[in-house]
Protein backbone atom coordinates (compact mmCIF):
# COMPACT_ATOMS: atom_id res chain seq x y z
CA UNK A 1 21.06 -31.49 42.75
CA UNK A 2 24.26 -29.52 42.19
CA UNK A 3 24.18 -29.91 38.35
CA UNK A 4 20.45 -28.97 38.23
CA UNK A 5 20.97 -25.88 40.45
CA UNK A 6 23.88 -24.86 37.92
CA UNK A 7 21.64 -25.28 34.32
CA UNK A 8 19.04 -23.28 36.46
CA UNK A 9 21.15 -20.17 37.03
CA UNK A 10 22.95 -20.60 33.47
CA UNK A 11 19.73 -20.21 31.74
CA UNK A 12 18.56 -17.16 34.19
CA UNK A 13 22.02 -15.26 33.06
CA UNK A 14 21.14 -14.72 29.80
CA UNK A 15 17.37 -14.06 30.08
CA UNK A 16 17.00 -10.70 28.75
CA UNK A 17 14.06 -8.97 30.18
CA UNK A 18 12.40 -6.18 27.29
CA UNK A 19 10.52 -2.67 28.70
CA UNK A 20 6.71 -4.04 28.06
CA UNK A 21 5.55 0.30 28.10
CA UNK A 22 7.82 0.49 25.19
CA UNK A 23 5.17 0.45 22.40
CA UNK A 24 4.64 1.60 19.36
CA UNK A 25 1.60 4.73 20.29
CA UNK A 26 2.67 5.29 23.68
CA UNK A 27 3.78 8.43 24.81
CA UNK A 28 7.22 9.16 25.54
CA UNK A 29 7.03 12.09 28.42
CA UNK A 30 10.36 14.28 28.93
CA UNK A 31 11.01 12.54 32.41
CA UNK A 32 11.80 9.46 30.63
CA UNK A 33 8.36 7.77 31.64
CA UNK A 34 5.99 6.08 29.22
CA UNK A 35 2.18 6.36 29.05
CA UNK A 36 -0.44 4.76 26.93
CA UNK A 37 -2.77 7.52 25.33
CA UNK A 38 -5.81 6.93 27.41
CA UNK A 39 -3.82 7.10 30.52
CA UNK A 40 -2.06 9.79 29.63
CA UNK A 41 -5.58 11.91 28.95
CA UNK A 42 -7.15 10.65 31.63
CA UNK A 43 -4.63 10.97 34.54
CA UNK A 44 -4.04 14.78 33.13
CA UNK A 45 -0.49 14.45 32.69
CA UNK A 46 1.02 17.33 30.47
CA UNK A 47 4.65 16.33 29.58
CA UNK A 48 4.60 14.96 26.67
CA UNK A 49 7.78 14.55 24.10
CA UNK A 50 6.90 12.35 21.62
CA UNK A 51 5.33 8.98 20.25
CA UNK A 52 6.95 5.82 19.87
CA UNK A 53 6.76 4.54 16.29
CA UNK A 54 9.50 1.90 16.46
CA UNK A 55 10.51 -0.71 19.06
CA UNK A 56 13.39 -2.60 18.71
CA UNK A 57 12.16 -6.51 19.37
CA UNK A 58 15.56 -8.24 19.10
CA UNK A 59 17.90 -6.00 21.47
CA UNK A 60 20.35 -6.56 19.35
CA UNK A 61 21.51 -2.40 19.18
CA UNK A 62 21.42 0.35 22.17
CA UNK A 63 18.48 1.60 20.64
CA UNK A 64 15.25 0.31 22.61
CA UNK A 65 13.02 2.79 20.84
CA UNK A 66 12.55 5.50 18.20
CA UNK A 67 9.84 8.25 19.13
CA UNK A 68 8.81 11.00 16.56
CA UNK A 69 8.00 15.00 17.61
CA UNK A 70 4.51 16.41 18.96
CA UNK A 71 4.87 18.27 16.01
CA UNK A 72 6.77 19.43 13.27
CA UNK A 73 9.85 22.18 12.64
CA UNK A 74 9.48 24.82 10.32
CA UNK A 75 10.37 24.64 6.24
CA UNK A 76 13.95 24.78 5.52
CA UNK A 77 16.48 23.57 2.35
CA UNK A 78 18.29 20.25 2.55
CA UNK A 79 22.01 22.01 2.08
CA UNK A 80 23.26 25.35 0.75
CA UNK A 81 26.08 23.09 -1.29
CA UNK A 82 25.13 20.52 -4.20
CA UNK A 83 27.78 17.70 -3.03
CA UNK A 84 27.38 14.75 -1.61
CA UNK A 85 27.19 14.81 2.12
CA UNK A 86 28.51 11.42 2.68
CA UNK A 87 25.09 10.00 3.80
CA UNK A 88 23.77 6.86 3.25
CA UNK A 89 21.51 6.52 0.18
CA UNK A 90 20.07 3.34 0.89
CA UNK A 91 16.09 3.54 2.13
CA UNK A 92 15.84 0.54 4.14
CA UNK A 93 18.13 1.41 6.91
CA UNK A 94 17.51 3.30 10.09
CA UNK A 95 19.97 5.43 9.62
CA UNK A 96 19.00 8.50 10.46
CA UNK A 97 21.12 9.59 13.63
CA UNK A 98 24.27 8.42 11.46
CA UNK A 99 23.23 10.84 8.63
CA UNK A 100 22.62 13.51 11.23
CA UNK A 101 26.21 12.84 12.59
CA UNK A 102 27.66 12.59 9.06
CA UNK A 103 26.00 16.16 8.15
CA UNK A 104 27.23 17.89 11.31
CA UNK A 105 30.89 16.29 10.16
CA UNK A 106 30.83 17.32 6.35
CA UNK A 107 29.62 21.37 7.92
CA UNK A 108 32.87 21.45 10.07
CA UNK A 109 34.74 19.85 7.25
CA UNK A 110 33.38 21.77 4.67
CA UNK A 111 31.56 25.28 6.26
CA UNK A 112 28.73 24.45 4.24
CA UNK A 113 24.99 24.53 5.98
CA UNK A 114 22.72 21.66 6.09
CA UNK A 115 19.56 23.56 7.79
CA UNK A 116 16.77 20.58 7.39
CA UNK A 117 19.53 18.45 9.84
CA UNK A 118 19.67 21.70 11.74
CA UNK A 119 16.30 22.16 12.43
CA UNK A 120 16.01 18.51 13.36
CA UNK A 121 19.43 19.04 16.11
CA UNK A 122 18.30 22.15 17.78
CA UNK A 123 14.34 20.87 18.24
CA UNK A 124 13.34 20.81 21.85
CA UNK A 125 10.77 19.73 23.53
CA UNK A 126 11.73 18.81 27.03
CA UNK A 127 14.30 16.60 25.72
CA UNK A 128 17.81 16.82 23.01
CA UNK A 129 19.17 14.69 20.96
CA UNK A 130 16.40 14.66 17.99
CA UNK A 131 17.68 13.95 14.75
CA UNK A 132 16.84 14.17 11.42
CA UNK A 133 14.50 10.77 10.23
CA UNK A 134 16.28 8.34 7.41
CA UNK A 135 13.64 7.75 4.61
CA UNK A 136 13.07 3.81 6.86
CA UNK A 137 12.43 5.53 9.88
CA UNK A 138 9.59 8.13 8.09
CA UNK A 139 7.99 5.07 6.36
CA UNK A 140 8.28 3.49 9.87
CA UNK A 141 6.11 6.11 10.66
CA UNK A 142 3.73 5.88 8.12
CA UNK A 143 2.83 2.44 8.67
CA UNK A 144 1.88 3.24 12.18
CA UNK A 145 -0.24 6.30 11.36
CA UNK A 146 -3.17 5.45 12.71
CA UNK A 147 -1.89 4.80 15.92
CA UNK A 148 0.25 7.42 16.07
CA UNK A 149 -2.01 10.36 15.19
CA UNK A 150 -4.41 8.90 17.84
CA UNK A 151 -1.61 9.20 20.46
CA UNK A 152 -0.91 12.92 19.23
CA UNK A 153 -4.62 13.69 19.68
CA UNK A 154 -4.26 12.56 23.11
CA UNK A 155 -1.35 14.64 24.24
CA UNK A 156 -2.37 17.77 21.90
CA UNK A 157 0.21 16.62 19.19
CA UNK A 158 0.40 17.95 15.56
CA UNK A 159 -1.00 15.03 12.53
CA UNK A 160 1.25 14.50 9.23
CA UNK A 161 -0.72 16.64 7.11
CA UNK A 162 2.23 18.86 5.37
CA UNK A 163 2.72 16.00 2.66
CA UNK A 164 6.57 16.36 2.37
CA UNK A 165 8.62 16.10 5.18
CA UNK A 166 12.57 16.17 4.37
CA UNK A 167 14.86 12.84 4.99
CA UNK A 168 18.67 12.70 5.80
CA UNK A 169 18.90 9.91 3.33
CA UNK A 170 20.48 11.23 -0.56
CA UNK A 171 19.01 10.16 -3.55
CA UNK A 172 20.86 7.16 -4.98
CA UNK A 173 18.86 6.88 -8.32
CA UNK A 174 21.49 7.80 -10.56
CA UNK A 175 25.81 8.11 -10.50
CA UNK A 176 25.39 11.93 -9.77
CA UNK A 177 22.48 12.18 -8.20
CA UNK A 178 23.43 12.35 -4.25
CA UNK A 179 25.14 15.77 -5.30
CA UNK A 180 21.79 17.24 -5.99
CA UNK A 181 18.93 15.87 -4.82
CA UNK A 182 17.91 14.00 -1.39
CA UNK A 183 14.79 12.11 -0.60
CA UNK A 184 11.43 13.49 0.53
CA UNK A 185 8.47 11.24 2.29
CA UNK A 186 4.76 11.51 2.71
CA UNK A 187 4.12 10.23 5.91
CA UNK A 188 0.42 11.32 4.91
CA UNK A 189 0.60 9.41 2.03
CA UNK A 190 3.42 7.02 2.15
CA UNK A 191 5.35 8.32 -1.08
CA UNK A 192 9.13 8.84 -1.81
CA UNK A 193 10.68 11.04 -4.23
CA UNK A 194 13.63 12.82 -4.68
CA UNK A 195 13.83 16.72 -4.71
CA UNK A 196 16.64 19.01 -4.95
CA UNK A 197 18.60 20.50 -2.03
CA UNK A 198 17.52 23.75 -2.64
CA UNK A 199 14.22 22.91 -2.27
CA UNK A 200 12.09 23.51 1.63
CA UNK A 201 10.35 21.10 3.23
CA UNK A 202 9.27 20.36 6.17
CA UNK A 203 11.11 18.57 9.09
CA UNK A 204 9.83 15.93 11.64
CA UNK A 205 12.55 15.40 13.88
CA UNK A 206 12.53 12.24 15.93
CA UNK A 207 14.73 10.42 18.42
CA UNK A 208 16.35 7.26 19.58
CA UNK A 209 15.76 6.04 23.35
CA UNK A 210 18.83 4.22 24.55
């Protein structure tokens, strides 16, 4: 009996339970609750921060969640300075509150600007700590459009319809490149390209929920 009682506990130690409302088109509300979009209509509720467009299945990182913006920050360049940042340039990585940490470093280091990352840092609504999407977490996005944009409709939420939207990720096409260009996605369309700098796009800031 003794040695049954002790397997039982053993495996109840390392059952991890995951947060079932975390799902991808559920609304993230600024008092850390989480609503499906029919609920959230229905019930009248009005404090709304975002949508969830990524969950994190294998709890492997502090990250539970990723939630995008009810809507997007205004048009702004990449960086005033054509040097690498010290981003990554890789597309496949969720990455984007690293760049956003790297690009606050290299404007102390440097007192160079990176506005798009700016815009991204001082977004509010109801909540901090946005940061400025890696060109994985925008195609993340994308591939949940559908459900996403029907979750913005429910909590009066902005679509994707600006075509460009700016990433923190640098181009890595070419041995120079990352000094002049970075990446731009259409969330609208799913497309990637590479534009310079100096160019304005749009910014759709979103956050990690820990």
């Amino acid at each position: 009996m003794t040695l049954i009682i002790l397997l039982a506990t053993g495996c109840t130690k390392h059952t991890i339970v995951a947060d079932r409302t975390l799902k991808v088109g559920n609304i993230y509300c600024s008092d850390g609750s989480v609503i499906d979009p029919e609920t959230y209509k229905m019930e009248g509720h009005n404090n709304a921060a975002g949508v969830i467009f990524w969950v994190n299945d294998t709890l492997d990182t502090e990250d539970k969640a990723y939630i995008v913006s009810l809507c997007d920050a205004k048009k702004n360049i990449w960086c005033d300075s054509l040097v690498s940042t010290g981003v990554s340039t890789s597309i496949d990585q969720y990455d984007g509150a690293a760049n956003t940490a790297m690009l606050q470093t290299f404007e102390v280091r440097t007192g160079a600007k990176a506005p798009a990352m700016e815009m991204a840092v001082n977004f509010s609504e109801g909540i901090v700590n946005w940061h400025l999407p890696s060109v994985k977490e925008l195609m993340e996005i994308y591939y949940n459009k559908a459900v996403i944009t029907n979750a913005l409709r429910a909590c009066d939420g902005e679509g994707f319809d600006k075509v460009w939207y700016w990433s923190s990720t640098e181009d890595n096409s070419g041995e120079q490149s990352k000094h002049f260009n970075a990446y731009i996605v259409s969330i609208k369309e799913g497309r990637i390209q590479a534009s310079h700098k100096f160019e304005s796009y749009y910014v759709r800031p979103v956050k990690a929920i820990k």
